[in-house]
C-alpha atoms as a PDB file:
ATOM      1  CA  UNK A   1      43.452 -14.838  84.441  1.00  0.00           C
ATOM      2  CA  UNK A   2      41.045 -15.891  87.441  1.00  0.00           C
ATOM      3  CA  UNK A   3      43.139 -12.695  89.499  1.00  0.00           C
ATOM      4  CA  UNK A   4      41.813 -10.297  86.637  1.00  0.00           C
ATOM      5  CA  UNK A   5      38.669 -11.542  87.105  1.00  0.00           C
ATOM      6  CA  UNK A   6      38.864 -11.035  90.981  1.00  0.00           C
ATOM      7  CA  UNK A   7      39.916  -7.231  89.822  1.00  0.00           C
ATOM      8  CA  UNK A   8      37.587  -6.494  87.762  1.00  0.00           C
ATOM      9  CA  UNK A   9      35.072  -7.328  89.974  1.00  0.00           C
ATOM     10  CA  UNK A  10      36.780  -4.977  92.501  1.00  0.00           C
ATOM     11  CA  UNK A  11      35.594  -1.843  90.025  1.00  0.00           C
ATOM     12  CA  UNK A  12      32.312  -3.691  89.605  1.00  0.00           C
ATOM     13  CA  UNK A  13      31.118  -3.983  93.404  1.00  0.00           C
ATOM     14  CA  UNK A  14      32.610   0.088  93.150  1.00  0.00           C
ATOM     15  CA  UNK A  15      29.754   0.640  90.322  1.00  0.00           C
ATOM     16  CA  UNK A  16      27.200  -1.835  92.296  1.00  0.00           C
ATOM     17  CA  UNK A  17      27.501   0.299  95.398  1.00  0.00           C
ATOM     18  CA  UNK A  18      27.160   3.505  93.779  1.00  0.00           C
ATOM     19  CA  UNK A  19      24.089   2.146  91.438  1.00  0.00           C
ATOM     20  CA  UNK A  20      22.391   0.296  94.545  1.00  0.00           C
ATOM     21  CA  UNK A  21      23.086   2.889  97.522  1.00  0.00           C
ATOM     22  CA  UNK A  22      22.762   5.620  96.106  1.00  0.00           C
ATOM     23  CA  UNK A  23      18.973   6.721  96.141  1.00  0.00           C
ATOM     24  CA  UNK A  24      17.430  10.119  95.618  1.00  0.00           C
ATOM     25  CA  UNK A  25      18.329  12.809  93.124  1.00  0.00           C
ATOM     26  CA  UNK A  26      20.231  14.766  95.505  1.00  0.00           C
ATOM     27  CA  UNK A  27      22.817  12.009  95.985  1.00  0.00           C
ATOM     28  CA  UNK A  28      23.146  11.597  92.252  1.00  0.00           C
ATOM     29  CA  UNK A  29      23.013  15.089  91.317  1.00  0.00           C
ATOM     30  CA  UNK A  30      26.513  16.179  89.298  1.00  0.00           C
ATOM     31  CA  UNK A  31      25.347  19.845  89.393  1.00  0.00           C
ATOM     32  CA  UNK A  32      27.834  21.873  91.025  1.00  0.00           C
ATOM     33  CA  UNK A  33      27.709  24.610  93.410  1.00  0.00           C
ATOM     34  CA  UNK A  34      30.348  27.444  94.718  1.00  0.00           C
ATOM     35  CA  UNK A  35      31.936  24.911  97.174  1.00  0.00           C
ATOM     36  CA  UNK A  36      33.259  22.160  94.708  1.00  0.00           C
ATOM     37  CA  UNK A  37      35.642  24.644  92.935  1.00  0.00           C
ATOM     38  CA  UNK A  38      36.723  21.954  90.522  1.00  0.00           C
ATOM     39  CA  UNK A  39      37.262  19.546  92.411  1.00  0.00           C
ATOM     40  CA  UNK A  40      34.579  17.121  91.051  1.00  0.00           C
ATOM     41  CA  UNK A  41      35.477  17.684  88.159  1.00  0.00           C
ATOM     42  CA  UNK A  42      39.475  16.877  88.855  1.00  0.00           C
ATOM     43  CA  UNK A  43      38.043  13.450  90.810  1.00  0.00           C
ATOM     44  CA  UNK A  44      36.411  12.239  87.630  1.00  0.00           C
ATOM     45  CA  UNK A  45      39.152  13.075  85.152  1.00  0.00           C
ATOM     46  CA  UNK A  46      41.767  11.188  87.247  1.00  0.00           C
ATOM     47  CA  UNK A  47      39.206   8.230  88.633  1.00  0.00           C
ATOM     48  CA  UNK A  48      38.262   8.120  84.590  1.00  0.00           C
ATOM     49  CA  UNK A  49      42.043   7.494  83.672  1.00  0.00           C
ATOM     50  CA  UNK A  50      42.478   5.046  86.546  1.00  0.00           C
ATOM     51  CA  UNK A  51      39.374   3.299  84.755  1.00  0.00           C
ATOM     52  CA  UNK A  52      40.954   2.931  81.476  1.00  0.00           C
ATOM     53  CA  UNK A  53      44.385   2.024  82.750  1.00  0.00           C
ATOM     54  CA  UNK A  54      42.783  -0.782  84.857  1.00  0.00           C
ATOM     55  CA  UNK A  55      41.016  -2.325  81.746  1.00  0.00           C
ATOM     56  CA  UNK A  56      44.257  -2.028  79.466  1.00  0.00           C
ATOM     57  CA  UNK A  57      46.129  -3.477  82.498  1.00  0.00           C
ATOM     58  CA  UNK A  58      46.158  -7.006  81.271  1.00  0.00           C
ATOM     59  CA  UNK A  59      46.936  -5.914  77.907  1.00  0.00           C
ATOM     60  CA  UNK A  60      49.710  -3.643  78.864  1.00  0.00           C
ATOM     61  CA  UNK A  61      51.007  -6.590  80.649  1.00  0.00           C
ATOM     62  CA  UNK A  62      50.718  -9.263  77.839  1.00  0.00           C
ATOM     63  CA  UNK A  63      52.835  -6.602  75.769  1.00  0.00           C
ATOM     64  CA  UNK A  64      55.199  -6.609  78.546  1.00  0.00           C
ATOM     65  CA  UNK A  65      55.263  -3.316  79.893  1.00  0.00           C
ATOM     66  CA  UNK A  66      56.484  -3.895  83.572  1.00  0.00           C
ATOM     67  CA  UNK A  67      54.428  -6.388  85.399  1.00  0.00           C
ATOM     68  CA  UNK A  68      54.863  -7.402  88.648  1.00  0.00           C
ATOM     69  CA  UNK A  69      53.576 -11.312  89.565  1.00  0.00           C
ATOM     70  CA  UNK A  70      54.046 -11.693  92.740  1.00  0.00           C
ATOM     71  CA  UNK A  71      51.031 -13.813  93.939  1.00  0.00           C
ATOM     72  CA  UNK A  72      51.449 -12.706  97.651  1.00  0.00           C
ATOM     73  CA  UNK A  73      51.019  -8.988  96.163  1.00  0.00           C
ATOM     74  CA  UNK A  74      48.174  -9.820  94.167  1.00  0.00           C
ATOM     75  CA  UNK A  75      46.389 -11.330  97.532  1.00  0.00           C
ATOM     76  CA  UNK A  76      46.884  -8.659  99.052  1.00  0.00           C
ATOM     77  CA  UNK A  77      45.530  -6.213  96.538  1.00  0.00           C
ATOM     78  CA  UNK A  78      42.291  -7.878  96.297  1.00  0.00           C
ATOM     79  CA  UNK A  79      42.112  -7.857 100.101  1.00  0.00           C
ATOM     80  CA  UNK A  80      42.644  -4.400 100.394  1.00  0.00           C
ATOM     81  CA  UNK A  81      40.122  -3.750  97.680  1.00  0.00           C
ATOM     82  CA  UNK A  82      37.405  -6.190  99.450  1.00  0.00           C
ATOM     83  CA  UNK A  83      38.271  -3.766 102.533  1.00  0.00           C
ATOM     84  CA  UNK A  84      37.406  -0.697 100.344  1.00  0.00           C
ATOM     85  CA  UNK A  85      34.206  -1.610  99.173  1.00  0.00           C
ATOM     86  CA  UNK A  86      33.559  -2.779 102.781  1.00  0.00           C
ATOM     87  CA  UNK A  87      34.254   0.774 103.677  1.00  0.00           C
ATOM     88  CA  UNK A  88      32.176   2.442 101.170  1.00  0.00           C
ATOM     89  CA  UNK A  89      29.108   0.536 102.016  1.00  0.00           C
ATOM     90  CA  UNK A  90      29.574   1.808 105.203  1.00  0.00           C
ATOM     91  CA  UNK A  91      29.950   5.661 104.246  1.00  0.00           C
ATOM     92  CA  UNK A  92      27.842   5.388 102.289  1.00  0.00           C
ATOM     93  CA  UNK A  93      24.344   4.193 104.455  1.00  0.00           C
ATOM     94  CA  UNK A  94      25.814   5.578 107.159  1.00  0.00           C
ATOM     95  CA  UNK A  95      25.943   9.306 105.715  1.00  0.00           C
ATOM     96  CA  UNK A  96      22.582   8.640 103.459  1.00  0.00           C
ATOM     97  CA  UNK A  97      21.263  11.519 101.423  1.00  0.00           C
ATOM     98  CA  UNK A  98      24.014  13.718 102.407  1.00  0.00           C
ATOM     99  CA  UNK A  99      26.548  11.255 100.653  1.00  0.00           C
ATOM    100  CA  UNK A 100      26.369  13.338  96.902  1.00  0.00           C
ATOM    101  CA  UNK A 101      28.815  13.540  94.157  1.00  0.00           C
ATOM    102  CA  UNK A 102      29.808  17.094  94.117  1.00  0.00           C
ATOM    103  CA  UNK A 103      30.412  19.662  97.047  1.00  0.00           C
ATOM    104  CA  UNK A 104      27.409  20.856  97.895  1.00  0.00           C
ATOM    105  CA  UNK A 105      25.205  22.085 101.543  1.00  0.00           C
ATOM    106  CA  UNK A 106      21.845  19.928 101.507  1.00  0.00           C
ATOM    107  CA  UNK A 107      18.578  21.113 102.727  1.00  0.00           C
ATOM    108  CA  UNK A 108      18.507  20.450 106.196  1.00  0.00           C
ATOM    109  CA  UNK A 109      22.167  19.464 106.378  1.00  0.00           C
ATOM    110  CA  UNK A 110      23.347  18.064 109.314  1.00  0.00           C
ATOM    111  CA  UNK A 111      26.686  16.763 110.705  1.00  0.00           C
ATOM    112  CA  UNK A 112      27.254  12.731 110.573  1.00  0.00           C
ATOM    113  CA  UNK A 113      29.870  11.928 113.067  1.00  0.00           C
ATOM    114  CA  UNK A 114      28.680   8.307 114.314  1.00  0.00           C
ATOM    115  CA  UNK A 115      29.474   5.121 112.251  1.00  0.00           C
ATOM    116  CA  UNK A 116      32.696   4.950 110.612  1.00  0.00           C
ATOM    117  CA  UNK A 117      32.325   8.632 110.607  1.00  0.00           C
ATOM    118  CA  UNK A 118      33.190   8.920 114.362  1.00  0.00           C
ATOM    119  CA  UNK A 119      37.046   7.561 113.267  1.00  0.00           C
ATOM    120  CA  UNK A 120      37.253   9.019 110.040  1.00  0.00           C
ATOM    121  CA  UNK A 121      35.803  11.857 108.145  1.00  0.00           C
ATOM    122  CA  UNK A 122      36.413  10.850 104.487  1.00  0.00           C
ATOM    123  CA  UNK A 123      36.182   7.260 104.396  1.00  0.00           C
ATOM    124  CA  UNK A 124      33.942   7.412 100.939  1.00  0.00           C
ATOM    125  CA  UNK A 125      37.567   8.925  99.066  1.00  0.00           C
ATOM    126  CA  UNK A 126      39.595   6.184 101.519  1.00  0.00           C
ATOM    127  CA  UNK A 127      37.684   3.473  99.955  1.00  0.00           C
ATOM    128  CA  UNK A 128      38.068   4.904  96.947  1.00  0.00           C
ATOM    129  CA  UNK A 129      41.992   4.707  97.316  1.00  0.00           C
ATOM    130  CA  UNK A 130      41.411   1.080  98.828  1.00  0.00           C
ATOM    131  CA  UNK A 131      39.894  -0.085  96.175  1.00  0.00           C
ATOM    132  CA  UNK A 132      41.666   1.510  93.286  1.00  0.00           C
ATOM    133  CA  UNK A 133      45.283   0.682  94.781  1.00  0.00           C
ATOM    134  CA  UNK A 134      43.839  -2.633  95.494  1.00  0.00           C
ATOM    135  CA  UNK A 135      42.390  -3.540  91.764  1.00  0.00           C
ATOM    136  CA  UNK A 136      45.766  -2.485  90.160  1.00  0.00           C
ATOM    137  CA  UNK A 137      47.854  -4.271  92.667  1.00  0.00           C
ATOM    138  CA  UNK A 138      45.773  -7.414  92.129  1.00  0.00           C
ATOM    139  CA  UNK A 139      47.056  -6.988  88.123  1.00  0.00           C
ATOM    140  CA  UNK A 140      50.382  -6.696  89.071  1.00  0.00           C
ATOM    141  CA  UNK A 141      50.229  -3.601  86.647  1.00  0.00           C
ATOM    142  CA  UNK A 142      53.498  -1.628  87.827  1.00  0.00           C
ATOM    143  CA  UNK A 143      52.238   1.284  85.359  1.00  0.00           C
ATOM    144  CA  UNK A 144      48.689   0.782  87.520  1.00  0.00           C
ATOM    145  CA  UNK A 145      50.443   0.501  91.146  1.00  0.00           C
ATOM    146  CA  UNK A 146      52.619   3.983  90.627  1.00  0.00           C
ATOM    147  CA  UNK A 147      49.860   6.017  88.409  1.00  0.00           C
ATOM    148  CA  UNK A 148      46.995   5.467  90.736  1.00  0.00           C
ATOM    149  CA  UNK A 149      48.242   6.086  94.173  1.00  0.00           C
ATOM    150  CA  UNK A 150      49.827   8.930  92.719  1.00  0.00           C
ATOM    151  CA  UNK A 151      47.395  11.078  90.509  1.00  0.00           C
ATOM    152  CA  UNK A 152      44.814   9.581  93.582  1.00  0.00           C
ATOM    153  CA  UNK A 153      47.016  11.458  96.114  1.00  0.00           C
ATOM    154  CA  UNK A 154      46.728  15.011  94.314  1.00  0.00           C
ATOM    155  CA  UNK A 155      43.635  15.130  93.320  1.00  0.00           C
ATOM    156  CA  UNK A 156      41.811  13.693  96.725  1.00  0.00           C
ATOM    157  CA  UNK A 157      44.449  16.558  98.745  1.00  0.00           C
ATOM    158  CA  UNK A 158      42.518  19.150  96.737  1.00  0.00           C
ATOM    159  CA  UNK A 159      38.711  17.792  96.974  1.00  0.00           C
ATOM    160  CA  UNK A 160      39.606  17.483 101.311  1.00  0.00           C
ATOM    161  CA  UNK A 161      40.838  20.691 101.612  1.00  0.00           C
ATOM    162  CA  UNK A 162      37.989  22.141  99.660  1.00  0.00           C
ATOM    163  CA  UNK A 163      35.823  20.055 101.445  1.00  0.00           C
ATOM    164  CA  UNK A 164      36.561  20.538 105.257  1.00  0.00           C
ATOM    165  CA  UNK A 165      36.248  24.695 104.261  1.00  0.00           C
ATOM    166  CA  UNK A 166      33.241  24.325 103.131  1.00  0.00           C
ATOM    167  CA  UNK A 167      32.324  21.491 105.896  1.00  0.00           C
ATOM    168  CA  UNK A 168      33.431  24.644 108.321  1.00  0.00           C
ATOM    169  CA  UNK A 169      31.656  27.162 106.550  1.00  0.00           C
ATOM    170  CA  UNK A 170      28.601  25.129 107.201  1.00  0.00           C
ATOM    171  CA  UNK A 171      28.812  23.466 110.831  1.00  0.00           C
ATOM    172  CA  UNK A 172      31.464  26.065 111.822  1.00  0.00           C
ATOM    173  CA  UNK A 173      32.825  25.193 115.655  1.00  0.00           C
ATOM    174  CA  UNK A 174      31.073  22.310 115.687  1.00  0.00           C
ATOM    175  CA  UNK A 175      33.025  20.682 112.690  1.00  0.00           C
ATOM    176  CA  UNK A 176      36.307  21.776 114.625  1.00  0.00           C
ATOM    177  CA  UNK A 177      35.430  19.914 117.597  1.00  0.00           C
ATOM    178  CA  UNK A 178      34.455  16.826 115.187  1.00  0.00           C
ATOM    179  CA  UNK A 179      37.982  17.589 113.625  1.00  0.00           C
ATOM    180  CA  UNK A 180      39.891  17.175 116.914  1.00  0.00           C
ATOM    181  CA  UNK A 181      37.994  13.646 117.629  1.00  0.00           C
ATOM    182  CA  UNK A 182      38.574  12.339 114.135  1.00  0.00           C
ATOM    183  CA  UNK A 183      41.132  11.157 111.504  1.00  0.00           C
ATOM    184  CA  UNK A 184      41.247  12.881 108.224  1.00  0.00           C
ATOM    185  CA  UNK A 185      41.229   9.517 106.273  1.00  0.00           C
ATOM    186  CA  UNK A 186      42.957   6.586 107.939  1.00  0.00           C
ATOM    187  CA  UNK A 187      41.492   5.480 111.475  1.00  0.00           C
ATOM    188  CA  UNK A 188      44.108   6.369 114.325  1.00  0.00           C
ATOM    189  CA  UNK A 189      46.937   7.707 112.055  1.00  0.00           C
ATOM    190  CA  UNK A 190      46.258  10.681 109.817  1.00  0.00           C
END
């Protein structure tokens, strides 16, 4: 029970980032432009499901659909999660009113690359995947553990590669350079 409750409030420090860092109307703002091209809208179909699946987790797993309760596992999850939402603080002060929901150029844009953003240049949708994988691993929801990572995989592919086009349709040479001295998501690997 007390590892649900660890879980769940994985998804809540997720909602009391977004609620608390999140200031202005531009970094709130769902509208979308030309540059999201779905993808926003792909991102919150699949993080909705993810949602639901980790609040039925406990009840899939009292009906016995495939658990796994392994408490070394379950550690771990909440560890990596406790990482993630470590990680989204970050992107998120670091990047400010240019963090937003949806794809968009801001007034005045202007290219973040110190921070966490000088290793990485997603680490908002790595968090994302840290804390998500980490709250379903912490259930020892097998369902959880395969759906996540996997739906998470597709649909964060999509919202990159829209992202860095429109990233170099904005900043243009000077987001290649930034490309060649940074990790796509994961510090020092990819």
């Amino acid at each position: 029970m007390l590892l649900y409750l660890l879980a769940y409030s994985l998804i809540a420090g997720f909602f009391l980032i977004e609620y608390s860092v999140r200031r202005g109307k531009d970094t709130k703002n769902m509208n979308r432009t030309e540059h999201d091209k779905g993808s926003t809208m792909i991102i919150s179909i699949v993080m909705g499901a993810a949602f639901i699946l980790l609040l039925a987790s406990p009840f899939l797993t009292w009906l016995g659909t495939y658990a796994i309760y392994q408490p070394i596992i379950q550690v771990a999850g909440l560890l990596l999660g406790m990482g993630g939402l470590i990680v989204r603080y970050a992107a998120f002060t670091t990047l400010g009113r240019f963090f937003s929901r949806t794809l968009r150029e801001a007034k005045d844009h202007t290219l973040v690359t110190n921070g966490i953003y000088k290793y990485i240049r997603h680490p908002g949708y790595l968090s994302d995947f840290m804390i998500f994988i980490g709250a379903a691993l912490a259930m020892g929801s097998l369902i959880s553990i395969v759906f996540i990572p996997v739906t998470f995989s597709f649909a964060y592919a999509y919202r990159i590669s829209v992202e860095e086009k429109m990233l170099i349709e904005i900043f243009g040479d000077r987001y290649r350079v930034y490309q060649k001295t940074s990790k796509l998501l994961i510090p020092f690997v990819v």
